[in-house]
PDB file of N, CA and C in Angstrom:
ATOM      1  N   UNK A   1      60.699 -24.677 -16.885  1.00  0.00           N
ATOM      2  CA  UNK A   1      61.687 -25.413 -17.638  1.00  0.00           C
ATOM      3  C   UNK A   1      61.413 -25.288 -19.134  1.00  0.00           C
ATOM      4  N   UNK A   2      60.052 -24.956 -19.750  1.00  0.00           N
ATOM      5  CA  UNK A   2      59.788 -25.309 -20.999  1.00  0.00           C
ATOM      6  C   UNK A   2      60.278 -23.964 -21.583  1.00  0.00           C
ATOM      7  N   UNK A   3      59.859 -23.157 -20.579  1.00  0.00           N
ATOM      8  CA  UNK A   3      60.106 -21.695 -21.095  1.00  0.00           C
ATOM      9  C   UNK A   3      61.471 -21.070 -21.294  1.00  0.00           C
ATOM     10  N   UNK A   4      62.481 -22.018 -20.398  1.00  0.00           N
ATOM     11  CA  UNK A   4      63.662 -21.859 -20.358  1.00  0.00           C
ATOM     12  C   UNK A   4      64.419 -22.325 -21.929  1.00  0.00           C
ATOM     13  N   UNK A   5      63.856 -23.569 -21.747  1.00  0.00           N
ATOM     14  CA  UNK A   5      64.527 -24.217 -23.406  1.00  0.00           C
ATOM     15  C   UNK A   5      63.777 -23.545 -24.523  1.00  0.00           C
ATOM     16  N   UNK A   6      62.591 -22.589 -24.328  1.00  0.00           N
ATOM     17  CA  UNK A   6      61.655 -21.895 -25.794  1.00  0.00           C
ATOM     18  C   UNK A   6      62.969 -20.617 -25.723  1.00  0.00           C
ATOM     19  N   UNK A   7      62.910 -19.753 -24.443  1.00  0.00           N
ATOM     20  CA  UNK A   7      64.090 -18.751 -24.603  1.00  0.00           C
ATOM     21  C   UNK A   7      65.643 -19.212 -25.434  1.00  0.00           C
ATOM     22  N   UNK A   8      66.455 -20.893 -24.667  1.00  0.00           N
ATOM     23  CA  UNK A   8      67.564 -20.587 -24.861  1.00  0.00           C
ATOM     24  C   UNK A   8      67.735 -21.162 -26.833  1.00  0.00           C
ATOM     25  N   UNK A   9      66.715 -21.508 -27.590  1.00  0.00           N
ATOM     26  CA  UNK A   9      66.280 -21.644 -29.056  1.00  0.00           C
ATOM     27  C   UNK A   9      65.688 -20.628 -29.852  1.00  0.00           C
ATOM     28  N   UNK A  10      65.225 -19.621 -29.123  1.00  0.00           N
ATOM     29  CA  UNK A  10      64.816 -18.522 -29.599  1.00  0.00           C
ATOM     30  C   UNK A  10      66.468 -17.489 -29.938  1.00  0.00           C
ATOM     31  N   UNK A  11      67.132 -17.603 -28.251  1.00  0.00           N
ATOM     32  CA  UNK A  11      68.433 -17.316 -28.743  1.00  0.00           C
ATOM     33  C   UNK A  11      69.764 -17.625 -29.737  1.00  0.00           C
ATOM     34  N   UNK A  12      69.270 -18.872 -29.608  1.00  0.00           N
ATOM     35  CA  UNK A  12      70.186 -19.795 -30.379  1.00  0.00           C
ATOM     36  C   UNK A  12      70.282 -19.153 -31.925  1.00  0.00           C
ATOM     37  N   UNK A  13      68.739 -19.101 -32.116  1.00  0.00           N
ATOM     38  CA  UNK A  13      68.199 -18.584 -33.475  1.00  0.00           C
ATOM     39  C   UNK A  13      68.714 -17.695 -33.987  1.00  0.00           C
ATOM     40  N   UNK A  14      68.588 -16.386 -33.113  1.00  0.00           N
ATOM     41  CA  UNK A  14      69.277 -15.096 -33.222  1.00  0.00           C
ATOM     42  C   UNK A  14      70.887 -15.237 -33.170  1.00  0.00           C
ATOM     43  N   UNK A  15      71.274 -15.833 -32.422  1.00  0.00           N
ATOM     44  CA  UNK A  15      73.059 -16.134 -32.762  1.00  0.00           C
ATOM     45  C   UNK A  15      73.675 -16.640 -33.718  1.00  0.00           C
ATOM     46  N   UNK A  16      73.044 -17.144 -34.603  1.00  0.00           N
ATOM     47  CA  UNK A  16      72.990 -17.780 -35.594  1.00  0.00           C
ATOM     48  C   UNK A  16      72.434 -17.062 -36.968  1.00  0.00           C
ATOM     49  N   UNK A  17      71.543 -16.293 -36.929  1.00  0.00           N
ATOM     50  CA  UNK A  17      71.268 -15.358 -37.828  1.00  0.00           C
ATOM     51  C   UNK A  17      70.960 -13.916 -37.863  1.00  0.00           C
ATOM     52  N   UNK A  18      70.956 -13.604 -36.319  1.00  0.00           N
ATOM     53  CA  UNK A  18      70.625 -12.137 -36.114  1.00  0.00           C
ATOM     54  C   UNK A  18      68.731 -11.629 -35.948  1.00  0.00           C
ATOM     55  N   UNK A  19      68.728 -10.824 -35.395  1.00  0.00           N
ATOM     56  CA  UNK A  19      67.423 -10.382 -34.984  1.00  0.00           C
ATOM     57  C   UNK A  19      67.404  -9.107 -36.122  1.00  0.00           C
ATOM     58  N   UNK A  20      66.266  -8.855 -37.323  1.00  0.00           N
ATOM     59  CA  UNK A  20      65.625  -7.703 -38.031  1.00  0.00           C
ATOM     60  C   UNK A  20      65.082  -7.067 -37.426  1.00  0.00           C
ATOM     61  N   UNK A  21      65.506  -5.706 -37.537  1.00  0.00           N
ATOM     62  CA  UNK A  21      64.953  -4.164 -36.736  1.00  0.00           C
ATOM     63  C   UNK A  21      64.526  -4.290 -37.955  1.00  0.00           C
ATOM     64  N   UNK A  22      63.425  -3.696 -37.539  1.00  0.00           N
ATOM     65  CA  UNK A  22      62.654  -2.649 -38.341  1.00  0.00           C
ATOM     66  C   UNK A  22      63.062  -1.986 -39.868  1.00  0.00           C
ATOM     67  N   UNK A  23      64.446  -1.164 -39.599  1.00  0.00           N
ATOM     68  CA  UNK A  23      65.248  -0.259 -40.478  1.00  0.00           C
ATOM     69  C   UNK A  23      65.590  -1.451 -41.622  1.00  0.00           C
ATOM     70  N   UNK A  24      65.670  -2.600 -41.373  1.00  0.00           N
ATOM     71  CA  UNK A  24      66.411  -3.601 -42.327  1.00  0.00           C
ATOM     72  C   UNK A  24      67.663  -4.524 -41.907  1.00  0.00           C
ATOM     73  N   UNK A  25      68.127  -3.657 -40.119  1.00  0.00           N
ATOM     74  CA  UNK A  25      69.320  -4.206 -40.355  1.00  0.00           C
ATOM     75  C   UNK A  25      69.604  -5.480 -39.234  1.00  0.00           C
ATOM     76  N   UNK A  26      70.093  -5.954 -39.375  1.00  0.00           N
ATOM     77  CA  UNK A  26      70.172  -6.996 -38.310  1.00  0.00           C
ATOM     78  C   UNK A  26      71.556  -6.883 -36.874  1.00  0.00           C
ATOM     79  N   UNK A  27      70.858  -7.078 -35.992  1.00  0.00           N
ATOM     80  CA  UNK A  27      71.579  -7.541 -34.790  1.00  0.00           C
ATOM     81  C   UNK A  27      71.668  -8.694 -34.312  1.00  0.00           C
ATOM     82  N   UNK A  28      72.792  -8.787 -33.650  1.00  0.00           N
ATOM     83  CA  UNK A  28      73.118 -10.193 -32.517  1.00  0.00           C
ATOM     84  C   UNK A  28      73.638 -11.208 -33.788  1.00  0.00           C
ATOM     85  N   UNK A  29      74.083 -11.207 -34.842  1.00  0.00           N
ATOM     86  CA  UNK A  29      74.702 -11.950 -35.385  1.00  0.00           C
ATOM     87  C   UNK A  29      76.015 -12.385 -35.504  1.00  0.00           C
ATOM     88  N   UNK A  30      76.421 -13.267 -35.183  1.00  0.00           N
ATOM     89  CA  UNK A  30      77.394 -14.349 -35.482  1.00  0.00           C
ATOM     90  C   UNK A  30      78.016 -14.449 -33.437  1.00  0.00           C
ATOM     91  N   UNK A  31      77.210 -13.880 -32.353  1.00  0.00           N
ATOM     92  CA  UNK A  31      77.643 -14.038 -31.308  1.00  0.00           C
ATOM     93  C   UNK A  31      77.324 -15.656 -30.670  1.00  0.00           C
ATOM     94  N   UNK A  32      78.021 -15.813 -29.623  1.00  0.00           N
ATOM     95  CA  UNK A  32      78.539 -17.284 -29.267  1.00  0.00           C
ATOM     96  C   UNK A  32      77.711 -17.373 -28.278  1.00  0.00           C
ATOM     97  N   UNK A  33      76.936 -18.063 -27.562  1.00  0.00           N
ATOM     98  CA  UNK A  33      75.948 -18.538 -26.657  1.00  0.00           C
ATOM     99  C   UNK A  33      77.071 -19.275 -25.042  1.00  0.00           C
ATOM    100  N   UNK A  34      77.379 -18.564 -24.463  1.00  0.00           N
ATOM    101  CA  UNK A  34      77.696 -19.361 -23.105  1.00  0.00           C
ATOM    102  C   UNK A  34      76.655 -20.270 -22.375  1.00  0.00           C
ATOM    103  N   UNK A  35      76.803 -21.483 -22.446  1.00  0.00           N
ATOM    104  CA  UNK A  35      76.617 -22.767 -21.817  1.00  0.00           C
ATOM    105  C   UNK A  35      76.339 -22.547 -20.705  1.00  0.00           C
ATOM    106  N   UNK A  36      75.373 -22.361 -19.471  1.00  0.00           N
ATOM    107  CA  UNK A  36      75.227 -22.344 -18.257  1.00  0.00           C
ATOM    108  C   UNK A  36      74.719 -23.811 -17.865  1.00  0.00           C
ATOM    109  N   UNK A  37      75.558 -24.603 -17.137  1.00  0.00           N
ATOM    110  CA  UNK A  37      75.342 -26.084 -17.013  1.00  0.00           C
ATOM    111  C   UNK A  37      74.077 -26.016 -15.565  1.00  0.00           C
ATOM    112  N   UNK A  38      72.974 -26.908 -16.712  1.00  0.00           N
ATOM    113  CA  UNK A  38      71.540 -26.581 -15.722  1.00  0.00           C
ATOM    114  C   UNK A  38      71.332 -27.777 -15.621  1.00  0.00           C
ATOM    115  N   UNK A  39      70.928 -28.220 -13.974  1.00  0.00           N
ATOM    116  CA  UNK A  39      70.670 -29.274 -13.648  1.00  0.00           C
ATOM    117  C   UNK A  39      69.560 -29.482 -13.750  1.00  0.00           C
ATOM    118  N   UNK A  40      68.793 -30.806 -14.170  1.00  0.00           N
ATOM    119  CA  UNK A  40      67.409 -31.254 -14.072  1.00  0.00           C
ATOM    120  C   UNK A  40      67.554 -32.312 -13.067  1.00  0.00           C
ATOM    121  N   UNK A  41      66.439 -32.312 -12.207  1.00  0.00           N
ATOM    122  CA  UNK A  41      66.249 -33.442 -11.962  1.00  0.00           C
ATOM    123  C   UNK A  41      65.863 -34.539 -12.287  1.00  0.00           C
ATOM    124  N   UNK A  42      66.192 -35.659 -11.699  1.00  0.00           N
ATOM    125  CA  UNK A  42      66.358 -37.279 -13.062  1.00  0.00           C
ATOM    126  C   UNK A  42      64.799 -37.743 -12.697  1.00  0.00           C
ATOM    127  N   UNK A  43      64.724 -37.577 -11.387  1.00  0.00           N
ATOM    128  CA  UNK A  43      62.764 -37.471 -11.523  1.00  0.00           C
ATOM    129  C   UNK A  43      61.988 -37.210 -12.714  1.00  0.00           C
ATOM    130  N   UNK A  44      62.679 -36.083 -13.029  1.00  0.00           N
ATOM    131  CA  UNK A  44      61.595 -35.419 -14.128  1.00  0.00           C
ATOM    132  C   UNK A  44      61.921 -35.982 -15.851  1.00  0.00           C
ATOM    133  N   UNK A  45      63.556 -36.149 -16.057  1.00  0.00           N
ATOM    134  CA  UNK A  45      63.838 -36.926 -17.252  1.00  0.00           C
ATOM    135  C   UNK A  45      63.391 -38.036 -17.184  1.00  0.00           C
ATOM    136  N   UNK A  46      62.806 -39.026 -16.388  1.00  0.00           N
ATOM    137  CA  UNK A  46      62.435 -40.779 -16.492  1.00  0.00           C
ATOM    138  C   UNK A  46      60.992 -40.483 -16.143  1.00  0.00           C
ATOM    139  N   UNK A  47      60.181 -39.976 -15.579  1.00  0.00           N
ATOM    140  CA  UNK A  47      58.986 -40.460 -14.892  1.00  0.00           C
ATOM    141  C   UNK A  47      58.255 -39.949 -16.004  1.00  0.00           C
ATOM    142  N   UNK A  48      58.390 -38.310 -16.704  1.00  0.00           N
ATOM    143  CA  UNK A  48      57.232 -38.145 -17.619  1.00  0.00           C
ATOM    144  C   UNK A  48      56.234 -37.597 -16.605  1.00  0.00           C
ATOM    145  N   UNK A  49      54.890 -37.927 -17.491  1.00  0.00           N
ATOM    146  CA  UNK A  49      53.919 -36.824 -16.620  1.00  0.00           C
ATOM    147  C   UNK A  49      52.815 -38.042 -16.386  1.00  0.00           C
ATOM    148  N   UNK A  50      52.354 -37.551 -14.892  1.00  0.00           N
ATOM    149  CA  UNK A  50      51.263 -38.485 -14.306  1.00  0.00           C
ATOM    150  C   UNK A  50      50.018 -37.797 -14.135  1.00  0.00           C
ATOM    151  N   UNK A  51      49.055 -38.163 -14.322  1.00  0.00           N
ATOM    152  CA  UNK A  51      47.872 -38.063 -14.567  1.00  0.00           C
ATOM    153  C   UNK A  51      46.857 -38.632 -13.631  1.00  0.00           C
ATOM    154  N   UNK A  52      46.320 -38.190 -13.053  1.00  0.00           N
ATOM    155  CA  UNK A  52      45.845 -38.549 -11.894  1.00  0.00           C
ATOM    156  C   UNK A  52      43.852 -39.018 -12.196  1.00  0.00           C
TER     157      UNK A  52
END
């Protein structure tokens, strides 16, 4: 899950300003991010982490 939300902000990033090659020039800029509606479970939004 953590890795999911580090990817979909990493993308975000790049849609928003583009990824620098090397050469100078930039890609992936000004494209729109499709929404894939991801369920969490409510377990995991209220309980937090237990420690045993």
């Amino acid at each position: 899950m953590v890795l999911r939300r580090t990817a979909r902000r990493q993308a975000e990033n790049i849609a928003r300003s583009g990824f620098l090659l090397a050469n100078g020039k930039r890609i992936g800029l000004g494209f729109i991010l499709k929404d894939e509606d991801e369920k969490i479970d409510e377990r995991l939004l209220q309980e937090g982490h237990k420690y045993r």
